[in-house]
PDB file of N, CA and C in Angstrom:
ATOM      1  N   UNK A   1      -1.162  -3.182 -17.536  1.00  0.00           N
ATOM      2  CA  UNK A   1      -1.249  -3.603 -16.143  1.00  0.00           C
ATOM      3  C   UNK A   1      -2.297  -4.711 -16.069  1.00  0.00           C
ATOM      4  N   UNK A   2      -1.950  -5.921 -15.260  1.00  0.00           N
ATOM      5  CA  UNK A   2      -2.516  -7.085 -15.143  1.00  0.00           C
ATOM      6  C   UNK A   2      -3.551  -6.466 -14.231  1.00  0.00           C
ATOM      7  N   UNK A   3      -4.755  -7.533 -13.951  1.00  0.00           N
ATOM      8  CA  UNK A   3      -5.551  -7.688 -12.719  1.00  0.00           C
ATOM      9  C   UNK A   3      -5.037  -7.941 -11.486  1.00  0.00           C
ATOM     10  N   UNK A   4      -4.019  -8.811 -10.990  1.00  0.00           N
ATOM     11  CA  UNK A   4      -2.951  -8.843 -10.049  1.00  0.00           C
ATOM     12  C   UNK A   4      -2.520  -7.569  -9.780  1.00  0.00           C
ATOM     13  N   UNK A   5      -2.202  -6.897 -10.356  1.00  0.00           N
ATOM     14  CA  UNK A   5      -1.697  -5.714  -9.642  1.00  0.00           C
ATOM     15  C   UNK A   5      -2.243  -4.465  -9.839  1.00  0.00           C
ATOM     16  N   UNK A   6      -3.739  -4.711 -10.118  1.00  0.00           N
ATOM     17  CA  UNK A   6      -4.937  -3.967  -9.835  1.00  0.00           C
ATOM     18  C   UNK A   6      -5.109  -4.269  -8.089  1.00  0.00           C
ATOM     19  N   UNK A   7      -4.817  -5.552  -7.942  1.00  0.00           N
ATOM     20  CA  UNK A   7      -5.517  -6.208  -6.641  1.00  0.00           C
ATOM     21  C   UNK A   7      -4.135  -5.658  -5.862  1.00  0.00           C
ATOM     22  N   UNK A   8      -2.788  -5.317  -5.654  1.00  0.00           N
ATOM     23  CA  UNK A   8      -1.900  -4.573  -5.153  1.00  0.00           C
ATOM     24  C   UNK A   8      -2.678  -3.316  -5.091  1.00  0.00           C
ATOM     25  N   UNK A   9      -2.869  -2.734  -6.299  1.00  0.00           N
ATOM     26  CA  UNK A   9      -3.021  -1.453  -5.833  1.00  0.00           C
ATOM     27  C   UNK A   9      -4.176  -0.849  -4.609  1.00  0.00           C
ATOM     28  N   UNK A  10      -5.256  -1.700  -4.738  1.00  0.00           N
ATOM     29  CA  UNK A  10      -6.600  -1.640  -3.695  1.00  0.00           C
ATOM     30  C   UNK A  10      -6.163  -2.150  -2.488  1.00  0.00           C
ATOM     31  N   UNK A  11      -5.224  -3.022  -2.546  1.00  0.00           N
ATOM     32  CA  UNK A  11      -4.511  -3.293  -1.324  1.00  0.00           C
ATOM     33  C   UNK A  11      -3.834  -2.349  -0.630  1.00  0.00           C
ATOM     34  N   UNK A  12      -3.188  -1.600  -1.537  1.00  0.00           N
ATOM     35  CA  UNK A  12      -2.694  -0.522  -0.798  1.00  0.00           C
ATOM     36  C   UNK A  12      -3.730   0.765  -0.328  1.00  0.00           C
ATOM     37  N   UNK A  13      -4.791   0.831  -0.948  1.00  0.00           N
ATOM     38  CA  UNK A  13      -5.756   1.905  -0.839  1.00  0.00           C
ATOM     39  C   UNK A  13      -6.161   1.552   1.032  1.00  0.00           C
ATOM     40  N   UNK A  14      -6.840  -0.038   1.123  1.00  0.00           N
ATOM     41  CA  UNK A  14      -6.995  -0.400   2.305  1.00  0.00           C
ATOM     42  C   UNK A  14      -5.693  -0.152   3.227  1.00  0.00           C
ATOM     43  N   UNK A  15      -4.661  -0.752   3.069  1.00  0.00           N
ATOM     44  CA  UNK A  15      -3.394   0.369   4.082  1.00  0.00           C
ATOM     45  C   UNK A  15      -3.554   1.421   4.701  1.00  0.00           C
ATOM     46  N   UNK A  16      -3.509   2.148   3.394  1.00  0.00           N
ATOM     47  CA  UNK A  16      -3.788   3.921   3.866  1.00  0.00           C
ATOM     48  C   UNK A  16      -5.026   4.187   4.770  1.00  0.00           C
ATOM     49  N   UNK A  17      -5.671   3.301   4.703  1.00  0.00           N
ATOM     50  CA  UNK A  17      -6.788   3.611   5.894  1.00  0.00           C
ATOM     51  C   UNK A  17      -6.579   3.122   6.816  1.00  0.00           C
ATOM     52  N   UNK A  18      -6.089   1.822   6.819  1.00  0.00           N
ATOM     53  CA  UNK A  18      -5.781   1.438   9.109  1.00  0.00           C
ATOM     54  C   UNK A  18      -4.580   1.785   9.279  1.00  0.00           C
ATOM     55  N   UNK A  19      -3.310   2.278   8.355  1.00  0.00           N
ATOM     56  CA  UNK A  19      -2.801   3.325   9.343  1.00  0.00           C
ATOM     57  C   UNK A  19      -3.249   4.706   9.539  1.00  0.00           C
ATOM     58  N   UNK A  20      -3.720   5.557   8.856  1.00  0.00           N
ATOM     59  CA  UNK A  20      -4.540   6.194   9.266  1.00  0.00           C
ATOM     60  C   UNK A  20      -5.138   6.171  10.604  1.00  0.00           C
ATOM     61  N   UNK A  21      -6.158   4.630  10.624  1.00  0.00           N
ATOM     62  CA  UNK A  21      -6.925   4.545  11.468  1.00  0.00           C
ATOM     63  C   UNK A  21      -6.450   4.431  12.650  1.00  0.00           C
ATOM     64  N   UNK A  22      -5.258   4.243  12.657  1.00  0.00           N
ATOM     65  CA  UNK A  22      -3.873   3.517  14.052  1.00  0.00           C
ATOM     66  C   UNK A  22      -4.208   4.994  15.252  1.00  0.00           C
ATOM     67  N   UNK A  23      -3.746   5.757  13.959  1.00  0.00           N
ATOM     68  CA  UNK A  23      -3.818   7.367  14.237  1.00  0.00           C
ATOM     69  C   UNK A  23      -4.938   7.646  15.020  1.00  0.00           C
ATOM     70  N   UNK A  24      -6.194   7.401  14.553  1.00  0.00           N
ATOM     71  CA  UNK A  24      -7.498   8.838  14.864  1.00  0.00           C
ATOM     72  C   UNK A  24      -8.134   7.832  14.655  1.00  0.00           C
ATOM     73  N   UNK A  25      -8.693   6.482  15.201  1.00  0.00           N
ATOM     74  CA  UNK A  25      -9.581   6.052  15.896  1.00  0.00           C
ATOM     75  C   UNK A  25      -9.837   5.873  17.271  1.00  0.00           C
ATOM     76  N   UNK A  26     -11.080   6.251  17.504  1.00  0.00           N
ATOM     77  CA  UNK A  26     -11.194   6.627  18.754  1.00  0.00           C
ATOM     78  C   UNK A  26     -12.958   5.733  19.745  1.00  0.00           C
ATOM     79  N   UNK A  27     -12.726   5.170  19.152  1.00  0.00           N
ATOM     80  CA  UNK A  27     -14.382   4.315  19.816  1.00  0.00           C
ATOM     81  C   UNK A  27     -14.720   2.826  19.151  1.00  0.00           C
ATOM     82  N   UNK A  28     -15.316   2.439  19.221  1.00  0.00           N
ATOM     83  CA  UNK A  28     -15.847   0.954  18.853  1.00  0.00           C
ATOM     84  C   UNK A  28     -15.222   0.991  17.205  1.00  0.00           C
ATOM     85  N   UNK A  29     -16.570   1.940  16.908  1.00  0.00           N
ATOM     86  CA  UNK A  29     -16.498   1.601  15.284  1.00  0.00           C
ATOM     87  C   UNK A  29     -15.416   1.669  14.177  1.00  0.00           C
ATOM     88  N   UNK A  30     -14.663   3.261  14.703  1.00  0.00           N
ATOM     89  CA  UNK A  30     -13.807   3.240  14.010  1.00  0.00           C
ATOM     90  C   UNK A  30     -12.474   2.547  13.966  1.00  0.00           C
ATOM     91  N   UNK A  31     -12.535   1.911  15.463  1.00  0.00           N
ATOM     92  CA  UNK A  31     -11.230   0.787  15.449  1.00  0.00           C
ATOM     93  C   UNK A  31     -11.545  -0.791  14.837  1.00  0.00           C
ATOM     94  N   UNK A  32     -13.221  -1.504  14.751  1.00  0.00           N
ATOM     95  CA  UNK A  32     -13.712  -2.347  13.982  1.00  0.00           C
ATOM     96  C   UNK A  32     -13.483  -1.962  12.423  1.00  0.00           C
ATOM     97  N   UNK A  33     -13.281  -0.344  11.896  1.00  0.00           N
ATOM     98  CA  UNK A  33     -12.828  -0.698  10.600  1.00  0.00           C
ATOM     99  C   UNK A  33     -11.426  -0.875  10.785  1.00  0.00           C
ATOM    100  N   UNK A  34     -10.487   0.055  11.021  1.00  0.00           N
ATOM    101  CA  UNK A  34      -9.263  -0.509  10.917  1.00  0.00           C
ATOM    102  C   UNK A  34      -9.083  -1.632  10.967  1.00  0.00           C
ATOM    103  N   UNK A  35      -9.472  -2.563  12.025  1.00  0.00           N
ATOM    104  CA  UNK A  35      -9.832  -3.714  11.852  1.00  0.00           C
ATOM    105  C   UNK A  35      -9.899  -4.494  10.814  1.00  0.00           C
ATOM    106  N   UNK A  36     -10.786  -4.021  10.048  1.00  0.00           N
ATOM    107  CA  UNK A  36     -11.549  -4.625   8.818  1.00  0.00           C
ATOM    108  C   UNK A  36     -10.447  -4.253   7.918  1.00  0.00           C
ATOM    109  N   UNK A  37     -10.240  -3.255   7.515  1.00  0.00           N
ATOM    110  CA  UNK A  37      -9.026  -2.799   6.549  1.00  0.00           C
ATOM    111  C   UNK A  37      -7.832  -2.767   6.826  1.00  0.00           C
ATOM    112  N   UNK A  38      -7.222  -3.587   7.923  1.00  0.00           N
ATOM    113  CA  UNK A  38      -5.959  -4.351   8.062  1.00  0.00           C
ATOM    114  C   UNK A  38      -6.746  -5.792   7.207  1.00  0.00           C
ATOM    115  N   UNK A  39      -7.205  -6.549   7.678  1.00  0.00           N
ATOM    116  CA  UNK A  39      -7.467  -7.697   7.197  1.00  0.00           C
ATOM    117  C   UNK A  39      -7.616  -7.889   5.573  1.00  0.00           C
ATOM    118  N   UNK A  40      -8.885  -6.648   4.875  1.00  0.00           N
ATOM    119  CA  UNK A  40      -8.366  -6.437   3.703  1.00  0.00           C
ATOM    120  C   UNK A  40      -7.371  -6.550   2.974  1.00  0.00           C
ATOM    121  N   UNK A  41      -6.634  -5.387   3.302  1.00  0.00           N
ATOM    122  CA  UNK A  41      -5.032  -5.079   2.812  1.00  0.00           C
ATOM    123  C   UNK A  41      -4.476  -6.406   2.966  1.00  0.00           C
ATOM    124  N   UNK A  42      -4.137  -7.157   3.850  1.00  0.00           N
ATOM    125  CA  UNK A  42      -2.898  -7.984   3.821  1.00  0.00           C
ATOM    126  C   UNK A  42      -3.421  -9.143   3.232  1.00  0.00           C
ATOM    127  N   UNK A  43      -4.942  -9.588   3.311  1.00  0.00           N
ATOM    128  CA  UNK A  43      -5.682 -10.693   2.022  1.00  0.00           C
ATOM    129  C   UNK A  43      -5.519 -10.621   0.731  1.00  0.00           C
ATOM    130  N   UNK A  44      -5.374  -9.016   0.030  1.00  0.00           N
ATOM    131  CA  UNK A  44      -5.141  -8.876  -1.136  1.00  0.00           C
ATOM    132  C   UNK A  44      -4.196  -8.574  -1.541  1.00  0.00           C
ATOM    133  N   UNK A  45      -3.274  -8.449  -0.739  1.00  0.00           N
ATOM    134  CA  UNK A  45      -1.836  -8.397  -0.853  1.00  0.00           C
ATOM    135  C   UNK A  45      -1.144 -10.006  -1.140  1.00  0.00           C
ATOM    136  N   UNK A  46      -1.556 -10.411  -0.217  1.00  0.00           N
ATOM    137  CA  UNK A  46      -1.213 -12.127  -0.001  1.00  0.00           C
ATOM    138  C   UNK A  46      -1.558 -12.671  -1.429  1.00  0.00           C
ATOM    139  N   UNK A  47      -2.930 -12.662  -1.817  1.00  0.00           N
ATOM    140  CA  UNK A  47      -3.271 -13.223  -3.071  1.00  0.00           C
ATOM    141  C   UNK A  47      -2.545 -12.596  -4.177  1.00  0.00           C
ATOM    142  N   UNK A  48      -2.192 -11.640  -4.307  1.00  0.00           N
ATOM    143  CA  UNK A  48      -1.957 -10.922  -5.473  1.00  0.00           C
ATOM    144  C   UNK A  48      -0.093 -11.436  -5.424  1.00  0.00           C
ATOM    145  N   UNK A  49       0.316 -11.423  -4.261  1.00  0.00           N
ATOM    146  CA  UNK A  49       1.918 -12.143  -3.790  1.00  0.00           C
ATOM    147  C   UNK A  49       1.996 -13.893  -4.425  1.00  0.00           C
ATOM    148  N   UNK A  50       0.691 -14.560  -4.764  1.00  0.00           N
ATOM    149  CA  UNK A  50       0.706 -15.540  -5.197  1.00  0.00           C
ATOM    150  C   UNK A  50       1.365 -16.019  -6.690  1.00  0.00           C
ATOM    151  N   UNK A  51       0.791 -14.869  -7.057  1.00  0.00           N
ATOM    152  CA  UNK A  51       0.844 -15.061  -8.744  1.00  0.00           C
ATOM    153  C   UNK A  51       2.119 -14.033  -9.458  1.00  0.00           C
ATOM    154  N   UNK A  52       2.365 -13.224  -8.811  1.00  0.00           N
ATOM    155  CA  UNK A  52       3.288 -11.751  -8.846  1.00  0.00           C
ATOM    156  C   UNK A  52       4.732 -12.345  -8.035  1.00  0.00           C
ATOM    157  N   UNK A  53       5.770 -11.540  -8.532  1.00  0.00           N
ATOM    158  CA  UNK A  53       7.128 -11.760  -7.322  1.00  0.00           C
ATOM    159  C   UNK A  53       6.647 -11.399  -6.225  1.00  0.00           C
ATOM    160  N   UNK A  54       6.395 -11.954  -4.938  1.00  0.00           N
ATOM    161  CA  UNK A  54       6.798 -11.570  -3.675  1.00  0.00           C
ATOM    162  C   UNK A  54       7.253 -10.102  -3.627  1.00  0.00           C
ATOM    163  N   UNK A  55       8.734  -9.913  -3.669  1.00  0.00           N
ATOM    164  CA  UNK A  55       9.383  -8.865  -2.907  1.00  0.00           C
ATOM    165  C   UNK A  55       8.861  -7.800  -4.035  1.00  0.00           C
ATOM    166  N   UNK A  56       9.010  -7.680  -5.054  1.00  0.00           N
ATOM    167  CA  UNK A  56       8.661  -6.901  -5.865  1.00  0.00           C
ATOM    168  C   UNK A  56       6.960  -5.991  -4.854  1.00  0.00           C
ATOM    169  N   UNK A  57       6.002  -7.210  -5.085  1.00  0.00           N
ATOM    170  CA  UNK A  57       4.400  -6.767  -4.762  1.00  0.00           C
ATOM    171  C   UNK A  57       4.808  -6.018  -2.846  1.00  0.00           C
ATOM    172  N   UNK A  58       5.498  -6.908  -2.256  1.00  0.00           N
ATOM    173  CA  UNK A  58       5.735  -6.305  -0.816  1.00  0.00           C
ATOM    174  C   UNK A  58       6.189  -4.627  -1.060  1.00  0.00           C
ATOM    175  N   UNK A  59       7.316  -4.228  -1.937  1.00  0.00           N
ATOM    176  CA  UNK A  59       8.001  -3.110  -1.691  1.00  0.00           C
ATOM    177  C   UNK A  59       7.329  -2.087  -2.642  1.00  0.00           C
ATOM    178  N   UNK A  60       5.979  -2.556  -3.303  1.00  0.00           N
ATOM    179  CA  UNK A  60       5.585  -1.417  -4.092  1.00  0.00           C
ATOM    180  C   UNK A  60       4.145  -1.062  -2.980  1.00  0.00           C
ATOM    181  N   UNK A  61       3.493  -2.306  -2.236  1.00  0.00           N
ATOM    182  CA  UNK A  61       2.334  -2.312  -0.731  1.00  0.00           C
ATOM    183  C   UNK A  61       3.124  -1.419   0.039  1.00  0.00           C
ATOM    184  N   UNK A  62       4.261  -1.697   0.249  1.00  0.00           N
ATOM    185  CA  UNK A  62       4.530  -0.646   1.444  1.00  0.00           C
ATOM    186  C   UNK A  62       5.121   1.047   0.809  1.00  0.00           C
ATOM    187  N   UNK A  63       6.186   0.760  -0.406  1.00  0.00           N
ATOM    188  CA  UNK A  63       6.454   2.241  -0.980  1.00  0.00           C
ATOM    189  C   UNK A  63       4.797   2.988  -1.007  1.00  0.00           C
ATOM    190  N   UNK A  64       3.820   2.794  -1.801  1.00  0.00           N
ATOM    191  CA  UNK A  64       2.667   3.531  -2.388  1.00  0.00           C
ATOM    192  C   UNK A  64       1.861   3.745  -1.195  1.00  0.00           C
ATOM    193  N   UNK A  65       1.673   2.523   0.308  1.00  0.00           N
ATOM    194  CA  UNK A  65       0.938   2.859   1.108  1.00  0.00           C
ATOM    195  C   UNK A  65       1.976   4.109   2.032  1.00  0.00           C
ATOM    196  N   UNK A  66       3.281   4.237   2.478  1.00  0.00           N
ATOM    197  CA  UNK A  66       3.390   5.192   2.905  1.00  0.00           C
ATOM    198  C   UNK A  66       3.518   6.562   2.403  1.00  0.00           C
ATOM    199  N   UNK A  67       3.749   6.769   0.917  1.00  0.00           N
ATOM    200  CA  UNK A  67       3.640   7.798   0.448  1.00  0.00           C
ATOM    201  C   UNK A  67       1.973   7.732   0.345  1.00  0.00           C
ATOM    202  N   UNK A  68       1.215   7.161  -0.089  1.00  0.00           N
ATOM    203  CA  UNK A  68      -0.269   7.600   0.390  1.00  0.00           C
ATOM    204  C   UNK A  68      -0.576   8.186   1.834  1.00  0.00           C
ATOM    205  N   UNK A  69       0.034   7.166   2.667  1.00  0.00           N
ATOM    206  CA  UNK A  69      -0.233   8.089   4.086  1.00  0.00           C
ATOM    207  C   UNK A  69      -0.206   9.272   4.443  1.00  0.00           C
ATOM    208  N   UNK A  70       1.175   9.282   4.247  1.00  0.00           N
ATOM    209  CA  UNK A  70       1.580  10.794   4.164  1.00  0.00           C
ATOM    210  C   UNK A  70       1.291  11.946   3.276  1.00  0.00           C
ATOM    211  N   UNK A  71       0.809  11.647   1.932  1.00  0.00           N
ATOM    212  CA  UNK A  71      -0.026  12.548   1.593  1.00  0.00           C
ATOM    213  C   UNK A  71      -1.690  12.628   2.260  1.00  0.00           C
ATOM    214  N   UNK A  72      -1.738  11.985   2.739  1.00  0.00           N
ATOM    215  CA  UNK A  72      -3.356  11.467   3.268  1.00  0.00           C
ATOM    216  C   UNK A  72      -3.521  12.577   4.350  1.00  0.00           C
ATOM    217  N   UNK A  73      -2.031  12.115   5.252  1.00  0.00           N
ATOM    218  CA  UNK A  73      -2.369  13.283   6.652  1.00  0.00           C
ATOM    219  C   UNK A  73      -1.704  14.552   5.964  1.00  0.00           C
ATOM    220  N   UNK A  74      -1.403  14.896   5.093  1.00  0.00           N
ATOM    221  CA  UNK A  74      -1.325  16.989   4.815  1.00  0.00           C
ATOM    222  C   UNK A  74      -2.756  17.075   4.411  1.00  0.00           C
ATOM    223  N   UNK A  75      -3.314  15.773   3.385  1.00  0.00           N
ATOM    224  CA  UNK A  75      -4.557  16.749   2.418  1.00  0.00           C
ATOM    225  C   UNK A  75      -5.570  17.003   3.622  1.00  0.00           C
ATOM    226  N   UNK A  76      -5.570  15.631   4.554  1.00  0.00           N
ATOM    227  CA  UNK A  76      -7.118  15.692   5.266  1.00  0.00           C
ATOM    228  C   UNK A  76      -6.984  16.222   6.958  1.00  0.00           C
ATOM    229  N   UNK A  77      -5.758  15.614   7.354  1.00  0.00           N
ATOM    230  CA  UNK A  77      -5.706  16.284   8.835  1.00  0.00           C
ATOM    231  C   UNK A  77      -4.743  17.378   8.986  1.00  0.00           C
ATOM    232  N   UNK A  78      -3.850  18.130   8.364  1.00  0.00           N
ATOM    233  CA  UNK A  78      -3.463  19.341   8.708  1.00  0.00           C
ATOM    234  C   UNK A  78      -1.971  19.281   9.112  1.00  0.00           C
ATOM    235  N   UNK A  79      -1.393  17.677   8.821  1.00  0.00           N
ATOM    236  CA  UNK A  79      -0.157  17.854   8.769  1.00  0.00           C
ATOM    237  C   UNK A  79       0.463  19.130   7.755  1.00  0.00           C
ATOM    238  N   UNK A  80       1.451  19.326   8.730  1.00  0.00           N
ATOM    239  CA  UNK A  80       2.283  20.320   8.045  1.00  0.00           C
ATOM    240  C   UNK A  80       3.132  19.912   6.900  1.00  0.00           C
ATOM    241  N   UNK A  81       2.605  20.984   5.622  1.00  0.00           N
ATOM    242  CA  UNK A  81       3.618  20.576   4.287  1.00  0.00           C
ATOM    243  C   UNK A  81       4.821  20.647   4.268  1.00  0.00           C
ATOM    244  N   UNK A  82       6.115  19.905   3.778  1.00  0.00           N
ATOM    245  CA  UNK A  82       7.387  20.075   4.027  1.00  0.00           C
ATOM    246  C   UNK A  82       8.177  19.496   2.789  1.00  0.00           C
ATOM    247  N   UNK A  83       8.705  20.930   2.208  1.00  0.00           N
ATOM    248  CA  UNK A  83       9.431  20.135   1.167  1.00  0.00           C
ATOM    249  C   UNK A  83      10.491  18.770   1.088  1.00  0.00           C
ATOM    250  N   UNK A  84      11.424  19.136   2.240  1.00  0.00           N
ATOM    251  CA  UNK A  84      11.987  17.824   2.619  1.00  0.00           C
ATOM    252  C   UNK A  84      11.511  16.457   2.666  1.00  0.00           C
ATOM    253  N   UNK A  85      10.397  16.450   3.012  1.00  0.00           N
ATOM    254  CA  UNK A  85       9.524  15.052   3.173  1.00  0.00           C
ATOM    255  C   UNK A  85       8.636  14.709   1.748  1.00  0.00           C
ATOM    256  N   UNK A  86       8.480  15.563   1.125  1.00  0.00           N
ATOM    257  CA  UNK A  86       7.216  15.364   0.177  1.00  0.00           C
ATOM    258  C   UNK A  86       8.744  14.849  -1.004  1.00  0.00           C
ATOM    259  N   UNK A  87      10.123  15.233  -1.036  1.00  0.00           N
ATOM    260  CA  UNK A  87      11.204  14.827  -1.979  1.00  0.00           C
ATOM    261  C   UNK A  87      11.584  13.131  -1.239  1.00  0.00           C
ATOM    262  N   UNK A  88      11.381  13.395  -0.409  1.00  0.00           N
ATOM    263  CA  UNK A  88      12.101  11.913   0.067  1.00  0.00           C
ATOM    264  C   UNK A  88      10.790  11.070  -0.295  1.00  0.00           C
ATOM    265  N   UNK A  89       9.161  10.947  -0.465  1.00  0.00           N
ATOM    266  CA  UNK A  89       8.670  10.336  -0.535  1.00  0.00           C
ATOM    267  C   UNK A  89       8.680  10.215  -1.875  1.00  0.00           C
ATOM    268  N   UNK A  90       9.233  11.499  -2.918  1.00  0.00           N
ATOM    269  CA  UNK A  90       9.269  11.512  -4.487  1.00  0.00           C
ATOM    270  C   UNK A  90      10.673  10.272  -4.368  1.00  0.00           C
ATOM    271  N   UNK A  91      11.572  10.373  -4.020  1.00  0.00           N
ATOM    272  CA  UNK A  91      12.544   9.257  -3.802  1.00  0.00           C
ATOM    273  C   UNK A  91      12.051   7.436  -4.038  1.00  0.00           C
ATOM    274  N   UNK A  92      11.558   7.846  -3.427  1.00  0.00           N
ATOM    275  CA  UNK A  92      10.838   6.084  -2.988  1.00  0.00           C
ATOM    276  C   UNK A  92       9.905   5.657  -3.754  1.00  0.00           C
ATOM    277  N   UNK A  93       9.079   6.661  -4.472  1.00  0.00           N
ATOM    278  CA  UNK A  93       8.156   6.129  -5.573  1.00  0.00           C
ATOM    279  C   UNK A  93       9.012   5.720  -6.660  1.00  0.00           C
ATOM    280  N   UNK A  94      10.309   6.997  -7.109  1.00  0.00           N
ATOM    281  CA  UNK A  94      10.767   6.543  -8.061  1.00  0.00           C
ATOM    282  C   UNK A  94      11.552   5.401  -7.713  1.00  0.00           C
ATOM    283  N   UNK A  95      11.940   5.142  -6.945  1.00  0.00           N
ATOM    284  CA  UNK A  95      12.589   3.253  -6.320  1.00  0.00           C
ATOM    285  C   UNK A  95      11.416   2.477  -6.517  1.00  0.00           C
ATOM    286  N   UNK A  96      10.213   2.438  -5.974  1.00  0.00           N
ATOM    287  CA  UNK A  96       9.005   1.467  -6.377  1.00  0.00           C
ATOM    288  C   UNK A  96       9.030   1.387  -8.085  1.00  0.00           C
ATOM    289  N   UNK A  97       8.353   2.291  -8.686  1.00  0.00           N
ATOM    290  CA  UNK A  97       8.507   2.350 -10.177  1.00  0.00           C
ATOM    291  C   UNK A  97       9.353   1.791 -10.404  1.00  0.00           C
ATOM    292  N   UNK A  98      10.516   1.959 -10.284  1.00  0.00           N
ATOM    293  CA  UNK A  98      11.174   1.409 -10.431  1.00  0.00           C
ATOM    294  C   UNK A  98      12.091  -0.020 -10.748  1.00  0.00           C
ATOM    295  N   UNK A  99      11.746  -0.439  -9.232  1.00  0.00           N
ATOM    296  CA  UNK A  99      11.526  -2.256  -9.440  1.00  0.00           C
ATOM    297  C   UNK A  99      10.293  -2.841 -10.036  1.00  0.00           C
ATOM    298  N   UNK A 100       9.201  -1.694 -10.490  1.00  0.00           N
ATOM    299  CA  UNK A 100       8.330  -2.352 -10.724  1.00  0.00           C
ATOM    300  C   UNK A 100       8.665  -2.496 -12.447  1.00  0.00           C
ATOM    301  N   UNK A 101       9.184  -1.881 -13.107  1.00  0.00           N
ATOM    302  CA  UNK A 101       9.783  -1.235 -14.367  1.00  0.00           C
ATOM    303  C   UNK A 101      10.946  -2.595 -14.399  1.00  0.00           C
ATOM    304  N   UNK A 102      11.540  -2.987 -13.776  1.00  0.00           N
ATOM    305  CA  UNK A 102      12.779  -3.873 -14.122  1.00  0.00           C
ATOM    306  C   UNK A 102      12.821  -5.481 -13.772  1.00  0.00           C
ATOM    307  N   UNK A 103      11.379  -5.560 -12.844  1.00  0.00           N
ATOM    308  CA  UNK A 103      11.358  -6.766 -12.641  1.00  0.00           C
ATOM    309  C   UNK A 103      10.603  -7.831 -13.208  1.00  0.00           C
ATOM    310  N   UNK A 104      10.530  -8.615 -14.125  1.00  0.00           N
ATOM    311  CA  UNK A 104      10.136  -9.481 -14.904  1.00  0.00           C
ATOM    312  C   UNK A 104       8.660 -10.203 -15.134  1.00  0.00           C
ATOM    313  N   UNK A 105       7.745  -9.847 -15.163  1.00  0.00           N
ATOM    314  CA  UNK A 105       6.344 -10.583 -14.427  1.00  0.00           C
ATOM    315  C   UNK A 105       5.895 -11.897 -15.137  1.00  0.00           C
ATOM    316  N   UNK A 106       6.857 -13.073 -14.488  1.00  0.00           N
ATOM    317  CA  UNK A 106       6.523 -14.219 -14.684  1.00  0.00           C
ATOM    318  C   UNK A 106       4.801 -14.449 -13.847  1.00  0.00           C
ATOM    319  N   UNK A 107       4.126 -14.403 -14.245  1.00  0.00           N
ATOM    320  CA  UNK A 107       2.645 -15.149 -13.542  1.00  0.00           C
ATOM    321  C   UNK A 107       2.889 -16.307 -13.326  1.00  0.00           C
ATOM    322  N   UNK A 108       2.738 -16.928 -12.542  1.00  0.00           N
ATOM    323  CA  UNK A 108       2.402 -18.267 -12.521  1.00  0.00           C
ATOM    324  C   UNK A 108       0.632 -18.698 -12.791  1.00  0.00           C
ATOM    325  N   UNK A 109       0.263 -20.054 -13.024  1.00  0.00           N
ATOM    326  CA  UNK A 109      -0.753 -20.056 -12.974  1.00  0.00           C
ATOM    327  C   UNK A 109      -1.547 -20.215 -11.796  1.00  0.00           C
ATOM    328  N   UNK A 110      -0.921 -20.900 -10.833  1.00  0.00           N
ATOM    329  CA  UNK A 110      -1.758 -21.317  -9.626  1.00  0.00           C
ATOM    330  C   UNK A 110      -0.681 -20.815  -8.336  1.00  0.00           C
ATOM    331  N   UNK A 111      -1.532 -20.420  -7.650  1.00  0.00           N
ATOM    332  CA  UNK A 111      -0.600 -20.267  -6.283  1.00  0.00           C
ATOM    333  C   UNK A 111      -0.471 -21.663  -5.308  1.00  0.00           C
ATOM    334  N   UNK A 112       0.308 -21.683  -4.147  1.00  0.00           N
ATOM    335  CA  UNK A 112       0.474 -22.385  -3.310  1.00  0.00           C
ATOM    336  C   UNK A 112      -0.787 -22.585  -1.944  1.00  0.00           C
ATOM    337  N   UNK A 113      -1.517 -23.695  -2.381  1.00  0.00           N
ATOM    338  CA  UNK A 113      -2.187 -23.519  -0.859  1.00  0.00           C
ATOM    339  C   UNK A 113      -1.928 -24.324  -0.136  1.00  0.00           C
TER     340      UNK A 113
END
């Protein structure tokens, strides 16, 4: 695994927190981070979309951040566990892996500014 898609994966870590935060912020501060970790996420997403395929880096940001979510709200807020949901999110990882497994990683050297 490249550094590029080290920088996907922290991208997605920041995700999982402002939706989260969409959820259960409730005052100044905690909507200034969401804030902050929307802006994160989609900066290091963007950069890392430079050098990486596009659709590939988009559909593994959004597969890994909503199966993070959703494991996020059973471990920490008390969503209810459900086998149905926890297979459909096993679904979609193995589709992420997936394209991530078959799609070619030309780097480029420089991105577009």
């Amino acid at each position: 695994m490249n550094r590029e898609w080290i920088k996907v994966f922290v991208a997605v870590f920041f995700e999982v927190l402002w939706v989260i935060g969409l959820k259960h912020a409730h005052d100044f501060w905690t909507w200034t981070g969401t804030a902050i970790s929307i802006i994160i996420s989609f900066y290091i997403m963007i950069m890392a979309g430079r050098k990486l395929p596009v659709g590939t880096v988009y559909a593994v940001f959004v597969g890994l951040g909503t199966a993070g979510t959703v494991i996020s709200e059973i471990l920490f807020f008390g969503e209810p566990f459900n086998v149905e949901k926890i297979f459909m999110i096993f679904l979609l990882l193995t589709g992420v892996i997936g394209l991530k497994l078959v799609t070619k990683e030309k780097v480029e050297k420089g991105g577009v500014a």
